[in-house]
PDB file of N, CA and C in Angstrom:
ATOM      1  N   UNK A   1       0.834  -1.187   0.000  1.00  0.00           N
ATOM      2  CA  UNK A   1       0.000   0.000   0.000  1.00  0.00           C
ATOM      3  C   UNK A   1       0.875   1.245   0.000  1.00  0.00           C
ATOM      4  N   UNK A   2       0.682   2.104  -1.129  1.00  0.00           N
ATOM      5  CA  UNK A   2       1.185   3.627  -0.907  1.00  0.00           C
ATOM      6  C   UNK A   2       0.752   4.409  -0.023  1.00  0.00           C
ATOM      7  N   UNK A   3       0.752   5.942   0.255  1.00  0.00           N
ATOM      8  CA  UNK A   3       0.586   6.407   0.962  1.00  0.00           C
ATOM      9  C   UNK A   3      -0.831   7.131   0.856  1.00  0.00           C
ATOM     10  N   UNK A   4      -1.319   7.321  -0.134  1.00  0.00           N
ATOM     11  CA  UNK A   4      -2.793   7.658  -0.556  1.00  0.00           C
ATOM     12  C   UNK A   4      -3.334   6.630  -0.835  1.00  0.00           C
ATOM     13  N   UNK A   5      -3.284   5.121  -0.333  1.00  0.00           N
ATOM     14  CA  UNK A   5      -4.109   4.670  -0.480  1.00  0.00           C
ATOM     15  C   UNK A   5      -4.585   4.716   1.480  1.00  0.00           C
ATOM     16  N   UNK A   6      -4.089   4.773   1.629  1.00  0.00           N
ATOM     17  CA  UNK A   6      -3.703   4.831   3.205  1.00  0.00           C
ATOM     18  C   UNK A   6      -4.539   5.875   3.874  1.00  0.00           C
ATOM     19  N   UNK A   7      -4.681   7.181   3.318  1.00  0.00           N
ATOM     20  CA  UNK A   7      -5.349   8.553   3.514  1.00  0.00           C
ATOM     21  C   UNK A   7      -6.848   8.412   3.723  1.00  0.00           C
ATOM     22  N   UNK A   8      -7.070   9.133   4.969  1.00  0.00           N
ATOM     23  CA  UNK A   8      -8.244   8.993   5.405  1.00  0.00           C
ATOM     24  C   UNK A   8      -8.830  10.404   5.409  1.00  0.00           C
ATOM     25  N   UNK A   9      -9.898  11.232   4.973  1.00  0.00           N
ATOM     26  CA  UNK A   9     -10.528  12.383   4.952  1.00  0.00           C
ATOM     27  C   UNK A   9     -11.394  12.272   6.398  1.00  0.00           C
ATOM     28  N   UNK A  10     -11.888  13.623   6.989  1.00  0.00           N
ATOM     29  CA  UNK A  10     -12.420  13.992   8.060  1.00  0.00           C
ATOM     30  C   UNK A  10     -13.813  14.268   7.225  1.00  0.00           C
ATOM     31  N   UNK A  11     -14.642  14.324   7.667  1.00  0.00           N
ATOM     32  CA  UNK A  11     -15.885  15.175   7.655  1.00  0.00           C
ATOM     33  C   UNK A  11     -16.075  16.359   6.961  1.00  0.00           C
ATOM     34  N   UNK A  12     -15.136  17.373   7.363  1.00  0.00           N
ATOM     35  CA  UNK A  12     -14.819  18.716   6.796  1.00  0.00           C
ATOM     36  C   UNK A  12     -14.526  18.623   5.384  1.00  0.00           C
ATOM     37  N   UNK A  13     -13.448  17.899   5.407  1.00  0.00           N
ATOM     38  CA  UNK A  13     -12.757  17.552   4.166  1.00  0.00           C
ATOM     39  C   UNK A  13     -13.196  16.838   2.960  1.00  0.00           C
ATOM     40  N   UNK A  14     -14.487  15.622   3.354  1.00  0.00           N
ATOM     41  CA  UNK A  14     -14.972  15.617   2.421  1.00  0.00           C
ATOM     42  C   UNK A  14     -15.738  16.807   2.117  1.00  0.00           C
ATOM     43  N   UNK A  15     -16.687  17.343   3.144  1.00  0.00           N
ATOM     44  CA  UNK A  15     -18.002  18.300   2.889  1.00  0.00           C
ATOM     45  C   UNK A  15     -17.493  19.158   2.004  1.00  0.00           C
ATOM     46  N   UNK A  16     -15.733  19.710   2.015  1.00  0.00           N
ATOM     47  CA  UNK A  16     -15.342  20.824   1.030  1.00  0.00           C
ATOM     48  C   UNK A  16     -15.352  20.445  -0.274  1.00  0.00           C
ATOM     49  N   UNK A  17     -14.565  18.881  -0.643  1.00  0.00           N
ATOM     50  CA  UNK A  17     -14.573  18.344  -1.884  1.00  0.00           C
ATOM     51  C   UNK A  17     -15.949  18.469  -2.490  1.00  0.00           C
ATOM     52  N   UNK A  18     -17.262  18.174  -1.802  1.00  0.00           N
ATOM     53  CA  UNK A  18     -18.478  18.202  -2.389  1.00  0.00           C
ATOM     54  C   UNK A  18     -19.301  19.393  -2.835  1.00  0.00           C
ATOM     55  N   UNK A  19     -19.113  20.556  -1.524  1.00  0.00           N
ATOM     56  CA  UNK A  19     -19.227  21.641  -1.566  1.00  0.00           C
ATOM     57  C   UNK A  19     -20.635  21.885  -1.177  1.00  0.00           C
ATOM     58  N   UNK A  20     -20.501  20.312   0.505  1.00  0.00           N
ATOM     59  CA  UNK A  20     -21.985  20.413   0.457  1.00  0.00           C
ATOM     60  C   UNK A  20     -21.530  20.985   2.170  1.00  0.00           C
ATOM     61  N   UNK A  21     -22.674  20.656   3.422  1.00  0.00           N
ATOM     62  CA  UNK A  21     -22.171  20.947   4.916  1.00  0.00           C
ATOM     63  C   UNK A  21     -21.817  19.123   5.501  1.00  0.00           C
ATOM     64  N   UNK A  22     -21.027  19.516   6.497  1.00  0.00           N
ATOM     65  CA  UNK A  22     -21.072  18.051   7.227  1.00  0.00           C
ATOM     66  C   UNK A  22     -21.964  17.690   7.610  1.00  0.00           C
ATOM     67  N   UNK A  23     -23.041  18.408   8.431  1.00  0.00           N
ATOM     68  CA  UNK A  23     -24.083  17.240   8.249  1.00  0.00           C
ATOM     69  C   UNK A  23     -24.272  16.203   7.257  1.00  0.00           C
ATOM     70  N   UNK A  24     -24.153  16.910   5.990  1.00  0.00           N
ATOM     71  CA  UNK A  24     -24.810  16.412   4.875  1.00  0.00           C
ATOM     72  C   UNK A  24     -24.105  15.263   4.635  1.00  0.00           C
ATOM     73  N   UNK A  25     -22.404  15.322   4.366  1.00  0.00           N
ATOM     74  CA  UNK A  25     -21.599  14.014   5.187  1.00  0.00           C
ATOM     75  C   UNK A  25     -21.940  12.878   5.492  1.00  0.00           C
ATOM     76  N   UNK A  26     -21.867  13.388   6.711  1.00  0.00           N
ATOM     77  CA  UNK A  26     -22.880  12.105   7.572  1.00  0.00           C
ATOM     78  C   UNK A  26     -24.231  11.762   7.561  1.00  0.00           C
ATOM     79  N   UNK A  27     -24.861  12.298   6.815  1.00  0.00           N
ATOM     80  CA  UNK A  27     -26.260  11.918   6.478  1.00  0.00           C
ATOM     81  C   UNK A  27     -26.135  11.041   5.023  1.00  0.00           C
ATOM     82  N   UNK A  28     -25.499  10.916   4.361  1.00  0.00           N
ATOM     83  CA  UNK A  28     -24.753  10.447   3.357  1.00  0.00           C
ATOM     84  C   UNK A  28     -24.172   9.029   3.650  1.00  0.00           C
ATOM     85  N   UNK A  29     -23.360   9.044   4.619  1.00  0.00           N
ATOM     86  CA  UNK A  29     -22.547   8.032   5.159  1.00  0.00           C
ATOM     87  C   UNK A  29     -23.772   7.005   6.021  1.00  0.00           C
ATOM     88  N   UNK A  30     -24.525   7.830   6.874  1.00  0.00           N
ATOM     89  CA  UNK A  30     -25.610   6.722   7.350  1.00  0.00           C
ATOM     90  C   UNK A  30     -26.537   5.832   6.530  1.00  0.00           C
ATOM     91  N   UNK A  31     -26.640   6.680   5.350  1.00  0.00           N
ATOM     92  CA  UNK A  31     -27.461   6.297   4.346  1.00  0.00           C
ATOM     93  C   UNK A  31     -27.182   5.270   3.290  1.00  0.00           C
ATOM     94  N   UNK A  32     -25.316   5.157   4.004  1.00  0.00           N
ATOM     95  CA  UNK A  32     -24.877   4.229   2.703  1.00  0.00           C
ATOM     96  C   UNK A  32     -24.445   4.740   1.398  1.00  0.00           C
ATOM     97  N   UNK A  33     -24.012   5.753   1.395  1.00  0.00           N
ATOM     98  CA  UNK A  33     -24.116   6.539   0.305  1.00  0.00           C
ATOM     99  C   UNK A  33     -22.720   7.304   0.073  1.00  0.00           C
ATOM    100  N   UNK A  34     -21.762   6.906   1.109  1.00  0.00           N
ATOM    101  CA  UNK A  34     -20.576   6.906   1.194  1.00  0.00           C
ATOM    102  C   UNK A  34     -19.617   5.842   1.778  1.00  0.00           C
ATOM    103  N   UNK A  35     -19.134   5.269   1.727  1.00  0.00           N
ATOM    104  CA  UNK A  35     -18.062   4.738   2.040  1.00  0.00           C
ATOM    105  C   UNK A  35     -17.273   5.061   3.450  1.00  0.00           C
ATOM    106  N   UNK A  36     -17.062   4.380   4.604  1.00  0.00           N
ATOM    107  CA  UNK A  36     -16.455   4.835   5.208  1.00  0.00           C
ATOM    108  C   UNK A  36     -16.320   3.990   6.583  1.00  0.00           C
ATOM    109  N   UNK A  37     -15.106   4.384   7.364  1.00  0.00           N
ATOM    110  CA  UNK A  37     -14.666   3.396   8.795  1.00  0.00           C
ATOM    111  C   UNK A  37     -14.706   4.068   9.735  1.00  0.00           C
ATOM    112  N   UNK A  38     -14.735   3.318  11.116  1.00  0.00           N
ATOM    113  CA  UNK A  38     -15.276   4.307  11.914  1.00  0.00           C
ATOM    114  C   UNK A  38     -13.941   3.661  13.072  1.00  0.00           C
ATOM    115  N   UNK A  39     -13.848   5.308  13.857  1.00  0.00           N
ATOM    116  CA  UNK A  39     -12.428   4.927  14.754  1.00  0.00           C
ATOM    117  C   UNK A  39     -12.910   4.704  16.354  1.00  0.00           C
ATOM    118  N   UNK A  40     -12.042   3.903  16.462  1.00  0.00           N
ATOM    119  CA  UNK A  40     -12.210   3.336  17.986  1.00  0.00           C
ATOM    120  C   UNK A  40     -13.234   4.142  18.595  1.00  0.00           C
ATOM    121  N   UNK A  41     -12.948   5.928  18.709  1.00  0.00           N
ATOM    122  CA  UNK A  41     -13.595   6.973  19.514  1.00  0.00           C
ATOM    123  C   UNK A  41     -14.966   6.910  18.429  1.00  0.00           C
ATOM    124  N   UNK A  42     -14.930   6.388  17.633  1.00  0.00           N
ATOM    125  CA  UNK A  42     -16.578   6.656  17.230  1.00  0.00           C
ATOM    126  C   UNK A  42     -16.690   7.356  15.952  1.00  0.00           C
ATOM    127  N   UNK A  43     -15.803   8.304  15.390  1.00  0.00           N
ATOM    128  CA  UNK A  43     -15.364   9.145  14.565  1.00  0.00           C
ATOM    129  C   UNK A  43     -15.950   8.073  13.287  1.00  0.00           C
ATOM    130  N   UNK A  44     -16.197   9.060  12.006  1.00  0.00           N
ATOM    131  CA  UNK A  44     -16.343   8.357  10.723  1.00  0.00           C
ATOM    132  C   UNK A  44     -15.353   8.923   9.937  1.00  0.00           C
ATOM    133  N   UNK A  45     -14.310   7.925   9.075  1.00  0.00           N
ATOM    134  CA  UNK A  45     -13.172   8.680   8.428  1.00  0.00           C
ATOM    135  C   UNK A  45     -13.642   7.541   7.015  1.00  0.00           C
ATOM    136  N   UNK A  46     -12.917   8.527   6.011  1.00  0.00           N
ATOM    137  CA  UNK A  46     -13.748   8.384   4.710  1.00  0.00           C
ATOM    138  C   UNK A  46     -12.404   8.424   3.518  1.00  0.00           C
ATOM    139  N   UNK A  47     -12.151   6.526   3.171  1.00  0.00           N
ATOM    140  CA  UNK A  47     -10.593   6.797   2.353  1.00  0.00           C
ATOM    141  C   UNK A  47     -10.836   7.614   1.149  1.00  0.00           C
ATOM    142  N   UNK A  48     -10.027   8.347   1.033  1.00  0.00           N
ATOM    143  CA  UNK A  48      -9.190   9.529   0.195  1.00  0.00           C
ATOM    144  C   UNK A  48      -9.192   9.257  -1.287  1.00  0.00           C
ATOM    145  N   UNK A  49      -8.980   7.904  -1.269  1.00  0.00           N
ATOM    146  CA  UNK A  49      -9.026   7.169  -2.863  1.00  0.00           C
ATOM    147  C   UNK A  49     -10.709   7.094  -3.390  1.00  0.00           C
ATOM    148  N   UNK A  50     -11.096   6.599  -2.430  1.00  0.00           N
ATOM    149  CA  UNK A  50     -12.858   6.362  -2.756  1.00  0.00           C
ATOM    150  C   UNK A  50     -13.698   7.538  -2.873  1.00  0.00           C
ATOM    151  N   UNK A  51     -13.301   8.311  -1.881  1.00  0.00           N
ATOM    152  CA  UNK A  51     -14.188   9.964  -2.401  1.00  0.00           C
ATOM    153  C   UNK A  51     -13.702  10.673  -3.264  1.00  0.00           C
ATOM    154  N   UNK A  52     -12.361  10.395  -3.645  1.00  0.00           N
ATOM    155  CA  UNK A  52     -11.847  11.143  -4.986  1.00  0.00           C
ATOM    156  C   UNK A  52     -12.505  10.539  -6.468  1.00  0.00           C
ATOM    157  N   UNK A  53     -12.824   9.093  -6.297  1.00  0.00           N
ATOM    158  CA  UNK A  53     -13.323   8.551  -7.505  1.00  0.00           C
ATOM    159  C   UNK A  53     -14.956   8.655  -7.659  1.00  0.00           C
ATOM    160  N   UNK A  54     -15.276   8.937  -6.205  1.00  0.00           N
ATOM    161  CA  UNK A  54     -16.872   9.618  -6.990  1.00  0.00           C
ATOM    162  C   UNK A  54     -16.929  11.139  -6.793  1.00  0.00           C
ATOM    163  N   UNK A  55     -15.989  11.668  -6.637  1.00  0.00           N
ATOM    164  CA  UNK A  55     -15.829  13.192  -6.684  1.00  0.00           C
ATOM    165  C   UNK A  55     -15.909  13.369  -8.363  1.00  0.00           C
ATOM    166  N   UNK A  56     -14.999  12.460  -8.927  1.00  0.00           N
ATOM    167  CA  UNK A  56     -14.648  12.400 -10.056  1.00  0.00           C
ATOM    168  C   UNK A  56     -15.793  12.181 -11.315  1.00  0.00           C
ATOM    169  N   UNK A  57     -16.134  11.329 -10.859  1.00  0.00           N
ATOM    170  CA  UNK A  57     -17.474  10.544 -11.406  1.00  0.00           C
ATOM    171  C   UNK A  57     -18.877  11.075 -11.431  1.00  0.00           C
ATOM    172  N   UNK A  58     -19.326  11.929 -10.067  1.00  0.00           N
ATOM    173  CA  UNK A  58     -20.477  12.285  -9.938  1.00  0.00           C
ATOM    174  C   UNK A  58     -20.568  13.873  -9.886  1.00  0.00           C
ATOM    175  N   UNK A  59     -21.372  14.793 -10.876  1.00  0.00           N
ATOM    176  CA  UNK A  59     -22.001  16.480 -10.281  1.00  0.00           C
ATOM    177  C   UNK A  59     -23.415  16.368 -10.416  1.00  0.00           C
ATOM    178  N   UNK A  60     -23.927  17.422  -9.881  1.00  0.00           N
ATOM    179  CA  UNK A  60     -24.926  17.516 -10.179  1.00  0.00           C
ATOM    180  C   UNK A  60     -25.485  18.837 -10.603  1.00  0.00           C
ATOM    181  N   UNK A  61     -26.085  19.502 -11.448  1.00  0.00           N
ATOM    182  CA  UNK A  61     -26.155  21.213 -11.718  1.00  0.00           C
ATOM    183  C   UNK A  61     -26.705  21.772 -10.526  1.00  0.00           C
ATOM    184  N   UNK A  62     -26.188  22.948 -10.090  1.00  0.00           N
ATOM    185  CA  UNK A  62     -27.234  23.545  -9.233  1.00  0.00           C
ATOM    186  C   UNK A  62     -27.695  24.599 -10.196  1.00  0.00           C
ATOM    187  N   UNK A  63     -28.661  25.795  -9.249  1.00  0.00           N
ATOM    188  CA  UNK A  63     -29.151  26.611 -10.154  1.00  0.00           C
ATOM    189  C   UNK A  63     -28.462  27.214 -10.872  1.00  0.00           C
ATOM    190  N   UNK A  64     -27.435  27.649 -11.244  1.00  0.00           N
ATOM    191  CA  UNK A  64     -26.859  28.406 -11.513  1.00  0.00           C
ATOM    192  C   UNK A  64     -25.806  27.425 -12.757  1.00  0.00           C
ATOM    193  N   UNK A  65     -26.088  27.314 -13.920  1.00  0.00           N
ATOM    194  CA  UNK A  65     -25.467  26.451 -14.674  1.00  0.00           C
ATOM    195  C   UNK A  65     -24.001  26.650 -15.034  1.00  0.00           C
ATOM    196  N   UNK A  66     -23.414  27.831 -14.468  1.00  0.00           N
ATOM    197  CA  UNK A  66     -21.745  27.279 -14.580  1.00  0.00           C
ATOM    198  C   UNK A  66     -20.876  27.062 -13.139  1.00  0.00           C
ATOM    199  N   UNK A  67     -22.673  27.151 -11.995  1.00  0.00           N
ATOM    200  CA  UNK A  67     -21.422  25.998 -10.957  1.00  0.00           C
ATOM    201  C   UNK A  67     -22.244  24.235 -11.030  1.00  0.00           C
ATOM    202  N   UNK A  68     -21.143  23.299 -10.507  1.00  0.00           N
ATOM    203  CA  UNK A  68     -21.703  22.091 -10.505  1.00  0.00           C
ATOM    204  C   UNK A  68     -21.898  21.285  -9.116  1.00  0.00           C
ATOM    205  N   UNK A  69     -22.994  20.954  -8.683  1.00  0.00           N
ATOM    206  CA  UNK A  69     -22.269  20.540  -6.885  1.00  0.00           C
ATOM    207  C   UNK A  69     -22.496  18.847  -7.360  1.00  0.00           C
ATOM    208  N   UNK A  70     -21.399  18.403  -6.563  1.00  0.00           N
ATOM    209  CA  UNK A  70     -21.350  16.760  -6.901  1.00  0.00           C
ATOM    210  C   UNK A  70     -21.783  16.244  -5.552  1.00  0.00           C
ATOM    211  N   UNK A  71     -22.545  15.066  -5.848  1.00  0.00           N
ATOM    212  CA  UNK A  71     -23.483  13.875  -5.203  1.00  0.00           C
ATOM    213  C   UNK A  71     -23.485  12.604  -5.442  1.00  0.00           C
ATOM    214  N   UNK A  72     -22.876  12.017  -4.337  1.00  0.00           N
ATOM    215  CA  UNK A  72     -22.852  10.413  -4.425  1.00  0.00           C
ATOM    216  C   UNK A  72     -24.012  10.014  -5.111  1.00  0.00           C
ATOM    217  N   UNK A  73     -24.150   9.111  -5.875  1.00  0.00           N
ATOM    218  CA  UNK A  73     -25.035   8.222  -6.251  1.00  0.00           C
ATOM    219  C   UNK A  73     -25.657   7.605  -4.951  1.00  0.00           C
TER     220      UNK A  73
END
């Protein structure tokens, strides 16, 4: 294993990639709708490789047609 496969995102960090709030995150993640492990303390951490490939993969238009906000499937 390299070192990004290894990389774990916070909450924050995804919510910025998406450009949605953390709640939304974790409402996402409960739902199954993200990917993700949870640490001893309870925490949900979310590998780096897997939210980059549906970062990649998924937008969705908002109103405004030259921004795009992306959404897990």
């Amino acid at each position: 294993m390299n070192e990004e496969t290894r990389r774990y995102l916070t909450r924050g960090e995804v919510a910025r990639l998406f450009e949605v709030s953390p709640a939304t995150v974790a409402r996402w993640a409960r739902e199954g709708r993200l990917p993700h492990v949870s640490t001893l303390g309870g925490h949900r951490r979310y590998r780096a490789q897997e939210v980059m490939a549906i970062v990649e993969n998924t937008t969705r238009p908002r109103a405004s047609s030259r921004n795009k906000r992306r959404v897990p499937p």
